[in-house]
Protein backbone atom coordinates (compact mmCIF):
# COMPACT_ATOMS: atom_id res chain seq x y z
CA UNK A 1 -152.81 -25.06 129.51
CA UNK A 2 -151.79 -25.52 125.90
CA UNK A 3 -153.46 -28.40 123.59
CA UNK A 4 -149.58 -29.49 121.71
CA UNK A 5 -150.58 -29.73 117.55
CA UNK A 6 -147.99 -31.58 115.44
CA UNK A 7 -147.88 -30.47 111.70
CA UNK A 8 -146.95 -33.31 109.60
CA UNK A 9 -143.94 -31.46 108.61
CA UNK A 10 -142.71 -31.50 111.88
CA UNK A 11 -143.94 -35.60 112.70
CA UNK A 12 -141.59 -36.50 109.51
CA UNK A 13 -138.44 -34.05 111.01
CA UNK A 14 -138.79 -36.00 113.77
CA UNK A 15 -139.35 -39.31 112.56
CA UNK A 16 -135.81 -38.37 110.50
CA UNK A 17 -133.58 -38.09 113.92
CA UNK A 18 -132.51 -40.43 116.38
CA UNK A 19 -133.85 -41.62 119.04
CA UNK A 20 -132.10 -40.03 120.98
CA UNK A 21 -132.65 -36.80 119.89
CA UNK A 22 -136.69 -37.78 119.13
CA UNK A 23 -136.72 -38.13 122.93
CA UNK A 24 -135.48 -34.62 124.14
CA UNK A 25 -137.28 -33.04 121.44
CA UNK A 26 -140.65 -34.83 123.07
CA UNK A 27 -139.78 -33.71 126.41
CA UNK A 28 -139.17 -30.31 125.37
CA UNK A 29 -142.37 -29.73 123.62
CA UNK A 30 -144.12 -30.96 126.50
CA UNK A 31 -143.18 -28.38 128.35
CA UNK A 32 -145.29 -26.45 126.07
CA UNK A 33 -148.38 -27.60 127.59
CA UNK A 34 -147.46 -25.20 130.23
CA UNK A 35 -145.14 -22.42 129.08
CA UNK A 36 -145.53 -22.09 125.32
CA UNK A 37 -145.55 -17.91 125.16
CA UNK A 38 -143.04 -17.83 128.25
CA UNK A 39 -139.37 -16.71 126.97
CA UNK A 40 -136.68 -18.87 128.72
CA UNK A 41 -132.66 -19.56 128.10
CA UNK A 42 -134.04 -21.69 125.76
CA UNK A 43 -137.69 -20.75 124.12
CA UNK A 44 -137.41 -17.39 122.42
CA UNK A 45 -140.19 -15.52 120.23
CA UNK A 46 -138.50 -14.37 117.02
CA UNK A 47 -138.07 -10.51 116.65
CA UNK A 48 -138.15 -11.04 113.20
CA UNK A 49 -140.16 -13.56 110.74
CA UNK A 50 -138.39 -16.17 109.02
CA UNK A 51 -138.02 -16.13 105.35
CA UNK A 52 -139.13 -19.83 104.63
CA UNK A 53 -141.39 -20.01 107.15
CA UNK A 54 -142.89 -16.99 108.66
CA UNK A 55 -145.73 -18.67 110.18
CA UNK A 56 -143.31 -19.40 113.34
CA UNK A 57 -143.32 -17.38 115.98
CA UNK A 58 -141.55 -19.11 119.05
CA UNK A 59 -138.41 -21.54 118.97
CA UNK A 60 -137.05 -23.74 121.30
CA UNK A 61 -133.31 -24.90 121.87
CA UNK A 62 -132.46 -28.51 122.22
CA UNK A 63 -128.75 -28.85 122.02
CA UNK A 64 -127.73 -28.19 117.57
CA UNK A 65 -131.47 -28.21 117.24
CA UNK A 66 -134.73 -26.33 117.23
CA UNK A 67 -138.33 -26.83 117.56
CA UNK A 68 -140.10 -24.08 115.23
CA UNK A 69 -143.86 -23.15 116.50
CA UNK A 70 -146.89 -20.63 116.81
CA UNK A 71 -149.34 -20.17 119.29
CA UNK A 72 -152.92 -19.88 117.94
CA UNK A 73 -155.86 -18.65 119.59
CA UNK A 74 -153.86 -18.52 122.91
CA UNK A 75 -154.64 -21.87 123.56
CA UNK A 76 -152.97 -24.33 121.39
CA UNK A 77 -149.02 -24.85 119.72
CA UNK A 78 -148.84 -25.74 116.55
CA UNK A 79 -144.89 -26.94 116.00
CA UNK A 80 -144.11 -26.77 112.38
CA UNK A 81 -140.34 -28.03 112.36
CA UNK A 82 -138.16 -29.70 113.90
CA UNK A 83 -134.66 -28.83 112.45
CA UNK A 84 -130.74 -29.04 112.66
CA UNK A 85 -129.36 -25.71 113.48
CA UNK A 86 -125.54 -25.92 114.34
CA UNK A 87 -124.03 -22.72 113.82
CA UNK A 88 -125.53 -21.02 110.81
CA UNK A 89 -128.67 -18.61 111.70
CA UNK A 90 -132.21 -20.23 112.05
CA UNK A 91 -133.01 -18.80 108.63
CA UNK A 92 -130.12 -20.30 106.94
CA UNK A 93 -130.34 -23.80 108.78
CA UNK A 94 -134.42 -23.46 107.40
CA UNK A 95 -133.48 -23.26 103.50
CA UNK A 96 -130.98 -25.96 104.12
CA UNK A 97 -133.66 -28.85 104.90
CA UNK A 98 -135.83 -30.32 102.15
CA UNK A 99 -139.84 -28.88 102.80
C-alpha cells in the first residue's frame, strides 16, 4: 500500500481545473494507493526524464491530462503536477504551464 503525498504544486494545478476534471483526477490518484509502480494503458514510467521536471518518474492519463509523480522509498507517491497535455509531448505541455 502506498501513503498518496500532494506537492503544493500539484494541490494549486488542481485547485485551477474544474470540477469535473478535479474529480477524475482524485479517483485516479487513488488508485495509487494500490498500483503506483504498476504500468497500465494509462500509468506509464517515463523512459526518459523530463526537462522541467525530472524529479517525475511515473504519469498517469486522464483524458487531455496527466498526473506527474515519483515513488519514494517504495512506499509513498509524491504527485508533483497535475497538467493539460492535449497533443503536444509531456515535455512541451510542462514548459507551457506557469511553475
Amino acid at each position: 500500500m502506498y501513503e498518496i503525498d500532494w506537492s503544493e504544486q500539484a494541490r494549486a494545478d488542481l485547485r485551477a481545473l474544474p470540477a469535473f476534471w478535479r474529480g477524475r483526477i482524485a479517483a485516479a490518484v487513488e488508485q495509487l494507493a494500490h498500483r503506483a509502480e504498476i504500468e497500465t494503458r494509462n500509468r506509464k514510467r517515463f523512459r526518459r526524464a523530463l526537462h522541467d521536471l525530472w524529479e517525475a518518474e511515473w504519469n498517469i492519463r486522464v483524458g487531455d491530462l496527466r498526473v506527474l509523480y515519483r515513488i519514494i522509498d517504495g512506499r509513498i507517491a509524491h504527485v508533483l503536477r497535475a497538467i493539460l497535455k492535449g497533443t503536444a509531448t509531456t515535455d512541451d505541455a510542462l514548459g507551457r504551464v506557469k511553475s
